[in-house]
Each structure stands twice: as structure tokens, then as C-alpha cells.
PDB file of N, CA and C in Angstrom:
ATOM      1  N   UNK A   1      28.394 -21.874 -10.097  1.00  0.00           N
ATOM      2  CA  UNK A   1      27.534 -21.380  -9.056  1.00  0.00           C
ATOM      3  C   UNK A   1      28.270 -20.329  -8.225  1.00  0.00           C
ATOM      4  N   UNK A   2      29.506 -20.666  -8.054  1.00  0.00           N
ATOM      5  CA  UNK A   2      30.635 -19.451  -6.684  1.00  0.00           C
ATOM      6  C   UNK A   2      30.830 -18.139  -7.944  1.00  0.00           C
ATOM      7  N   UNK A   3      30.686 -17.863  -9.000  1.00  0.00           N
ATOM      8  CA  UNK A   3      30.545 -17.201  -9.862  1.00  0.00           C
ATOM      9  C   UNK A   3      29.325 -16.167 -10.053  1.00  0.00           C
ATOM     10  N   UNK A   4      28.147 -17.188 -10.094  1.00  0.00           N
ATOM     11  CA  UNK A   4      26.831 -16.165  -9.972  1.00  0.00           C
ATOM     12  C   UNK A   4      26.957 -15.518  -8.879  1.00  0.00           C
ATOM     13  N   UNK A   5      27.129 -15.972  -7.640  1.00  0.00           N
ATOM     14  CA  UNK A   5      27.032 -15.671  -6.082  1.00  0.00           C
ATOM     15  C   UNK A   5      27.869 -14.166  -6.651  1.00  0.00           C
ATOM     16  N   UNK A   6      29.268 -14.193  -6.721  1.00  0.00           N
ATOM     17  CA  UNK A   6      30.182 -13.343  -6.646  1.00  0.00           C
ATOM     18  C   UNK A   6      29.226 -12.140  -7.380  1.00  0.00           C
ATOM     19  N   UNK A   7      28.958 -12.491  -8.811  1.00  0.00           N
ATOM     20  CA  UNK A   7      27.878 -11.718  -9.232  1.00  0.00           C
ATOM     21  C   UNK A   7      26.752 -10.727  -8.674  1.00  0.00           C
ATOM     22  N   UNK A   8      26.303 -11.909  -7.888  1.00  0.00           N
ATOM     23  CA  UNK A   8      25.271 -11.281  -6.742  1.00  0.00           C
ATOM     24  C   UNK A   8      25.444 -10.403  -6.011  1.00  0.00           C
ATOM     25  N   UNK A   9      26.736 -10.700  -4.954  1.00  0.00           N
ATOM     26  CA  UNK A   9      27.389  -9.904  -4.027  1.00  0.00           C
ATOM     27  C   UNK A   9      28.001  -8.790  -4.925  1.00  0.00           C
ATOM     28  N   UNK A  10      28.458  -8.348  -5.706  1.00  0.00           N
ATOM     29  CA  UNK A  10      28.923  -7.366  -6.418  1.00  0.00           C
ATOM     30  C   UNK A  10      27.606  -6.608  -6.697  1.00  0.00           C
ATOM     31  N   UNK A  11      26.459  -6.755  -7.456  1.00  0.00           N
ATOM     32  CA  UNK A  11      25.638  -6.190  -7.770  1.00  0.00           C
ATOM     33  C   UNK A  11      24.709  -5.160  -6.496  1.00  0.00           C
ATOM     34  N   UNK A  12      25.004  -6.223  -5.295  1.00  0.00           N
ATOM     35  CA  UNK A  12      24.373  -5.918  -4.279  1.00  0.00           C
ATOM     36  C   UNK A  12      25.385  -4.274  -3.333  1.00  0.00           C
ATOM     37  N   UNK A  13      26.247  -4.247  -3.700  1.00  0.00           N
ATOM     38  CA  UNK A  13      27.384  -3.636  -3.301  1.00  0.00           C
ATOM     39  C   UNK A  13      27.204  -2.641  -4.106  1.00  0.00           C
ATOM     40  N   UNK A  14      27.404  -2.741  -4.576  1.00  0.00           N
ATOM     41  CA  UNK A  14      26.813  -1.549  -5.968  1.00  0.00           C
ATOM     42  C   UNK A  14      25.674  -0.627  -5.879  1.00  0.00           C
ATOM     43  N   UNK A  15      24.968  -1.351  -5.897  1.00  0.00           N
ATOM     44  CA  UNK A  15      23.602  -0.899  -5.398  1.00  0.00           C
ATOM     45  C   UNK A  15      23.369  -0.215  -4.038  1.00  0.00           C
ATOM     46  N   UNK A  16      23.941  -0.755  -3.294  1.00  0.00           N
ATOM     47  CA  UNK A  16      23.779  -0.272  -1.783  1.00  0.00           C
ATOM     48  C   UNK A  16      25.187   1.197  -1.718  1.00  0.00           C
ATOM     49  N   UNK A  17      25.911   1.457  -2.464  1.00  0.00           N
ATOM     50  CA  UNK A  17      27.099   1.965  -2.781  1.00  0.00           C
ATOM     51  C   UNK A  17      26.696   3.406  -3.207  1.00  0.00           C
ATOM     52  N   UNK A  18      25.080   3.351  -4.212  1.00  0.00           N
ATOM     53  CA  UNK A  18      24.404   4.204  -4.546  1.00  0.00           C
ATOM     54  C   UNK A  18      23.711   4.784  -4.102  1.00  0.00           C
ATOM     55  N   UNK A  19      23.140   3.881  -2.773  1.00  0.00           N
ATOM     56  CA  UNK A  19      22.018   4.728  -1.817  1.00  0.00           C
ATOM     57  C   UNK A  19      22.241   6.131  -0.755  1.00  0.00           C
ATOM     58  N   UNK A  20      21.645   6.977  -1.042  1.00  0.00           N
ATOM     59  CA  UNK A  20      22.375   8.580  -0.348  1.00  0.00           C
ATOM     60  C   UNK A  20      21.728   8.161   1.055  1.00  0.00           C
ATOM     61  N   UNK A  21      22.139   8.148   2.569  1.00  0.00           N
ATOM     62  CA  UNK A  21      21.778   8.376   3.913  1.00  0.00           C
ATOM     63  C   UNK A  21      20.563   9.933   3.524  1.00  0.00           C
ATOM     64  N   UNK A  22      19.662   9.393   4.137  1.00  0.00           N
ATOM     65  CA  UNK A  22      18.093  10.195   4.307  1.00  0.00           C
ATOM     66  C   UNK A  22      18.791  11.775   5.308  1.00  0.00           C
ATOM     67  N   UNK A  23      18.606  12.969   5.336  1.00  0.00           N
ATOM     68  CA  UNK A  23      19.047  14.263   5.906  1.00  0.00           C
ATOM     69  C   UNK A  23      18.216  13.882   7.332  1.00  0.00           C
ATOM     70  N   UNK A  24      19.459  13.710   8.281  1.00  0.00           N
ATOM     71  CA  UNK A  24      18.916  13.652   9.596  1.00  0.00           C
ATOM     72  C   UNK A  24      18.132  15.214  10.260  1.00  0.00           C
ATOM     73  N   UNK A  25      18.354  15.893   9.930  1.00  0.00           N
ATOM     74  CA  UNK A  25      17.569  17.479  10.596  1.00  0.00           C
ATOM     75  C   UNK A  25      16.846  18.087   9.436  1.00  0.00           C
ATOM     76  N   UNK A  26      15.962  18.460  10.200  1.00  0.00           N
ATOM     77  CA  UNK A  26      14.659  19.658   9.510  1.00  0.00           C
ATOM     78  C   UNK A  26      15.621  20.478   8.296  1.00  0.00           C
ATOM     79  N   UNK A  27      16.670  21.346   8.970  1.00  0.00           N
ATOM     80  CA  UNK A  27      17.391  21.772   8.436  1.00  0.00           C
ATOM     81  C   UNK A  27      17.825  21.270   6.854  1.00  0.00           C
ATOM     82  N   UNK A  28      18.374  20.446   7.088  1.00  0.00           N
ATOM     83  CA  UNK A  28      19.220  19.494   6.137  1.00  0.00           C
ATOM     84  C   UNK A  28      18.184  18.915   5.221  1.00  0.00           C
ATOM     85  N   UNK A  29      16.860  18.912   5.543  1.00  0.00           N
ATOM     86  CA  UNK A  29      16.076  18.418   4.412  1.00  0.00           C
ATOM     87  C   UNK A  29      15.012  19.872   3.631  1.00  0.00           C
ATOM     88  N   UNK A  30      15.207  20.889   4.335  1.00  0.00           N
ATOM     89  CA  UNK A  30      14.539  22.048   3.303  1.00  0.00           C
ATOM     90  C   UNK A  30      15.938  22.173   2.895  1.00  0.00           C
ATOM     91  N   UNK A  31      16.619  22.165   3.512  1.00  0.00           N
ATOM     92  CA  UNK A  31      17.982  22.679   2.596  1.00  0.00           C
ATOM     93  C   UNK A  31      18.032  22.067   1.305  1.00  0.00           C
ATOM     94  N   UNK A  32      17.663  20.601   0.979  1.00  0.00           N
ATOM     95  CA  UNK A  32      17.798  19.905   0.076  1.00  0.00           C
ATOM     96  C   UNK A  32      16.633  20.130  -0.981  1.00  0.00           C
ATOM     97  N   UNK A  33      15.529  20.434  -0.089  1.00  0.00           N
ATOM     98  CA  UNK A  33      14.587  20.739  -1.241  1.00  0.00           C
ATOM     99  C   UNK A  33      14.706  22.308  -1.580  1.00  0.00           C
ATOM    100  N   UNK A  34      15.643  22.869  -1.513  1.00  0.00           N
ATOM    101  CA  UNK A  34      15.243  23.777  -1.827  1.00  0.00           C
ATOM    102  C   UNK A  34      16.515  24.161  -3.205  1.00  0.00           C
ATOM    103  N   UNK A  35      17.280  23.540  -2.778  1.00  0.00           N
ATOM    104  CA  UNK A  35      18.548  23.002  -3.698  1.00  0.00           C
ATOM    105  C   UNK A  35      17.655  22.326  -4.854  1.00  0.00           C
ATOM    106  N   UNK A  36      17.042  21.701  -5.275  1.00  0.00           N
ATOM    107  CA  UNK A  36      16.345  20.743  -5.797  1.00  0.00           C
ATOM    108  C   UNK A  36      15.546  21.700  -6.410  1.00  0.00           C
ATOM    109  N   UNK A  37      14.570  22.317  -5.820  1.00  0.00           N
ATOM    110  CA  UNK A  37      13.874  23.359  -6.519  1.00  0.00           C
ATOM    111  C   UNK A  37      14.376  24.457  -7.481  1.00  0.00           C
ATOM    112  N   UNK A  38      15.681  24.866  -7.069  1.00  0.00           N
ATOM    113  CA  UNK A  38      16.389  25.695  -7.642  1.00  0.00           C
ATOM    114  C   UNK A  38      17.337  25.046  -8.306  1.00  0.00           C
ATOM    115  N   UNK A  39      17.316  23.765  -8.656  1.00  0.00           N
ATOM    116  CA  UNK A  39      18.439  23.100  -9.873  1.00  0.00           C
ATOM    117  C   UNK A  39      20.160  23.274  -8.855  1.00  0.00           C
ATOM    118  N   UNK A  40      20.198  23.416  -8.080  1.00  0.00           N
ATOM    119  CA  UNK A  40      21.768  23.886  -7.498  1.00  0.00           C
ATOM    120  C   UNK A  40      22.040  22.396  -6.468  1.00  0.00           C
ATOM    121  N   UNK A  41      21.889  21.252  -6.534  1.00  0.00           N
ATOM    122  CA  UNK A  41      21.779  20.300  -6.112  1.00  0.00           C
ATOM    123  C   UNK A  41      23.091  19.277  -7.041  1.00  0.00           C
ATOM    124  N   UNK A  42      24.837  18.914  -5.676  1.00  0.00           N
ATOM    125  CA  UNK A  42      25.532  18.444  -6.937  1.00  0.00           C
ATOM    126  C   UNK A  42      25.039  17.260  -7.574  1.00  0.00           C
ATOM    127  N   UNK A  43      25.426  16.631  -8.472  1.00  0.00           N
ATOM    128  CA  UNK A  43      24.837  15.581  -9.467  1.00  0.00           C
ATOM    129  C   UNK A  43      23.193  15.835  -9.664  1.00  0.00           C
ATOM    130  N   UNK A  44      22.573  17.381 -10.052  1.00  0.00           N
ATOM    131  CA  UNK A  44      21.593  17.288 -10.248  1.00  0.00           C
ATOM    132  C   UNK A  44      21.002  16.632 -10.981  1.00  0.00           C
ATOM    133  N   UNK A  45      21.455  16.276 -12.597  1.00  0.00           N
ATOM    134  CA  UNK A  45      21.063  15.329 -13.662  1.00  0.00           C
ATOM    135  C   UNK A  45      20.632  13.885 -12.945  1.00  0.00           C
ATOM    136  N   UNK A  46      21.821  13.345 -12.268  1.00  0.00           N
ATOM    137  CA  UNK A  46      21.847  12.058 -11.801  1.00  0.00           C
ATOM    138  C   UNK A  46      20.399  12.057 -11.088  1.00  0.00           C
ATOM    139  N   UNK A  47      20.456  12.583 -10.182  1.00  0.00           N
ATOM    140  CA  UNK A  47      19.303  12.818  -9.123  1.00  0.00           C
ATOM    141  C   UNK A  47      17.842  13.065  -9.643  1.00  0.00           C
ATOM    142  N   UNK A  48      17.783  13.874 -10.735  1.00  0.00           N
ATOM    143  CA  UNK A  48      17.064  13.691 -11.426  1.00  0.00           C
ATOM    144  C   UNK A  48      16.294  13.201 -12.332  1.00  0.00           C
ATOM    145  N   UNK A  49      17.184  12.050 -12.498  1.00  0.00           N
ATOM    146  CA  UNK A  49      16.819  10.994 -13.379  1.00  0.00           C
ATOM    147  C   UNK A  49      16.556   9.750 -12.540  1.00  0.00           C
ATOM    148  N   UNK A  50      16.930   9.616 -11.190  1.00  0.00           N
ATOM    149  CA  UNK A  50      16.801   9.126 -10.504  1.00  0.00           C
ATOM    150  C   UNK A  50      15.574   8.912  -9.563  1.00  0.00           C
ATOM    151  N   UNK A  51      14.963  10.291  -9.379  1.00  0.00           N
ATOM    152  CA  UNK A  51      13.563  10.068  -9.039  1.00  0.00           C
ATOM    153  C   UNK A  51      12.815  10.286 -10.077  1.00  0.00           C
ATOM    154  N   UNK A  52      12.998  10.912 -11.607  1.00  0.00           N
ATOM    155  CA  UNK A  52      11.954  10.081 -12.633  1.00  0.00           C
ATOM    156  C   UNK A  52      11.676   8.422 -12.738  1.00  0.00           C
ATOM    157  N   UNK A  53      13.061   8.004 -12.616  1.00  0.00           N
ATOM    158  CA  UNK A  53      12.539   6.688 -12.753  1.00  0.00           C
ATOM    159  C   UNK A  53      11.993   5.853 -11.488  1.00  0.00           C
ATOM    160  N   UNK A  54      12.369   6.442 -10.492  1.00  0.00           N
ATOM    161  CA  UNK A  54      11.348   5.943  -9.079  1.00  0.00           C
ATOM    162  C   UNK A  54       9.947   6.418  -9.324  1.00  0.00           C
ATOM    163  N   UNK A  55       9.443   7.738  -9.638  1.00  0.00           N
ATOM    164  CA  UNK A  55       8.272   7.796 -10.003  1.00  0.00           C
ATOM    165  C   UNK A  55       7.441   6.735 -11.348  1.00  0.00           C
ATOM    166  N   UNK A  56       8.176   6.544 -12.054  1.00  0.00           N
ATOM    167  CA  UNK A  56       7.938   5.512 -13.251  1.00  0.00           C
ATOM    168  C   UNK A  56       7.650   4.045 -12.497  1.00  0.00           C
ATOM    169  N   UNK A  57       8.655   3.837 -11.306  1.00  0.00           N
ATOM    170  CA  UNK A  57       8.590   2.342 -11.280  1.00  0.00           C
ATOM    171  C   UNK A  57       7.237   2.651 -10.362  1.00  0.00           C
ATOM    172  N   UNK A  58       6.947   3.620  -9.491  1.00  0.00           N
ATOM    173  CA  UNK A  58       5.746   3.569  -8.401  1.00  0.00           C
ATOM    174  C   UNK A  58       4.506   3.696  -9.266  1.00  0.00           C
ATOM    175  N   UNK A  59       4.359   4.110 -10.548  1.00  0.00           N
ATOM    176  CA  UNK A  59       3.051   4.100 -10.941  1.00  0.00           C
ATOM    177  C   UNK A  59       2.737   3.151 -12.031  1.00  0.00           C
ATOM    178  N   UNK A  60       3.785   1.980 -12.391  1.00  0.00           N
ATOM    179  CA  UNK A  60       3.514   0.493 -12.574  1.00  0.00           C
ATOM    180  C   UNK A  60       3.256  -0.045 -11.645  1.00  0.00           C
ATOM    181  N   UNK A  61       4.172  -0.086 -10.618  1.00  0.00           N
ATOM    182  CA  UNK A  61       3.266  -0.546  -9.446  1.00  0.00           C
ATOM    183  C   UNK A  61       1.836  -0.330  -9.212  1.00  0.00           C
ATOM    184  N   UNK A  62       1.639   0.981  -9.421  1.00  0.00           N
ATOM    185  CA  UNK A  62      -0.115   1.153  -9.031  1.00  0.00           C
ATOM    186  C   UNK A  62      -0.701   0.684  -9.987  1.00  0.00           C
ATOM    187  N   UNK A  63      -0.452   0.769 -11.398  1.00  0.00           N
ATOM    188  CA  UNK A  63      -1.433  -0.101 -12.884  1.00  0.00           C
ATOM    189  C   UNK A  63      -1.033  -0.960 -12.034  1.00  0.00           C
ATOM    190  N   UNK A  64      -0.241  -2.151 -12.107  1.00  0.00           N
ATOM    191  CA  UNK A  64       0.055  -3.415 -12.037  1.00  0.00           C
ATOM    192  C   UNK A  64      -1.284  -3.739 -10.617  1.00  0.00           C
ATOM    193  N   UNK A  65      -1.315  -3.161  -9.424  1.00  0.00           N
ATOM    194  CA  UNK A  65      -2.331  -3.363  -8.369  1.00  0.00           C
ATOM    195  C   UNK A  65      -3.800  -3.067  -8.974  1.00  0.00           C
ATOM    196  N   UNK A  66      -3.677  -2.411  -9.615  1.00  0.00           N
ATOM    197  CA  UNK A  66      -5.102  -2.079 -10.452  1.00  0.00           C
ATOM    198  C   UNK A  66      -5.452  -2.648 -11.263  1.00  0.00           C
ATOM    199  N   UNK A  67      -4.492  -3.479 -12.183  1.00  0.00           N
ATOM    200  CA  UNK A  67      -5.006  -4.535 -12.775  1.00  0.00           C
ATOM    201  C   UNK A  67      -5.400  -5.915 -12.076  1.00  0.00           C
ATOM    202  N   UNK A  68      -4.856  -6.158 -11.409  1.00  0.00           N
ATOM    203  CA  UNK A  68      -4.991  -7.182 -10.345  1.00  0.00           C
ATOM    204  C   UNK A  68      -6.276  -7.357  -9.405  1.00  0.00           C
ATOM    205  N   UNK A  69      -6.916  -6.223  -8.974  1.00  0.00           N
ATOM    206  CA  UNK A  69      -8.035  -5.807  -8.789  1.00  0.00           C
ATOM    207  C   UNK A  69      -8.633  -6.646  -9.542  1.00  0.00           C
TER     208      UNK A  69
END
């Protein structure tokens, strides 16, 4: 059981390790989209694959509510 836990807490660390802080100013967030638009964004691949698969998981979510319906 002090094994899975450790598991847990590692995974959770990890995860939270990955999350980028949201661009506090106006500035700082066209800046980003505009980086983004123009591919010049570092770890663009990463990032990019990163909100494909957030878009993937949000529109199972919506089948999944629509089936449920």
C-alpha cells in the first residue's frame, strides 16, 4: 500500500511539473498566440500535441454528455 501511495505522489508531481502558469498580461498572451500562429513557440511540437489531445479529450466529453442525454 506505502508503495502505490509513493506511486501516486510521484505521478501527481509529474503532472503538476508539466502544467505551464496561464500569461498574466494582455501582452504576454497575444504574444503567445501569436507565436503559436506563426509556429515560433519553444517546444512547439510538444504544445502541439498537447492541445490536440485536450481538444480530443473535450469532444468525448461532449459525445459521452450526449449520449447520456
Amino acid at each position: 500500500m506505502r508503495v502505490s501511495r509513493l506511486l501516486l505522489v510521484a505521478a501527481l508531481v509529474a503532472a503538476f511539473a508539466g502544467c505551464e502558469q496561464k500569461p498574466k498580461t494582455t501582452t504576454e498572451v497575444v504574444k503567445d498566440k501569436v507565436n503559436d500562429a506563426l509556429d515560433r513557440r519553444s517546444n512547439e511540437k510538444i504544445k502541439d500535441a498537447a492541445e490536440d489531445v485536450r481538444d480530443g479529450v473535450n469532444a468525448a466529453v461532449k459525445d459521452v454528455k450526449d449520449a447520456v442525454k
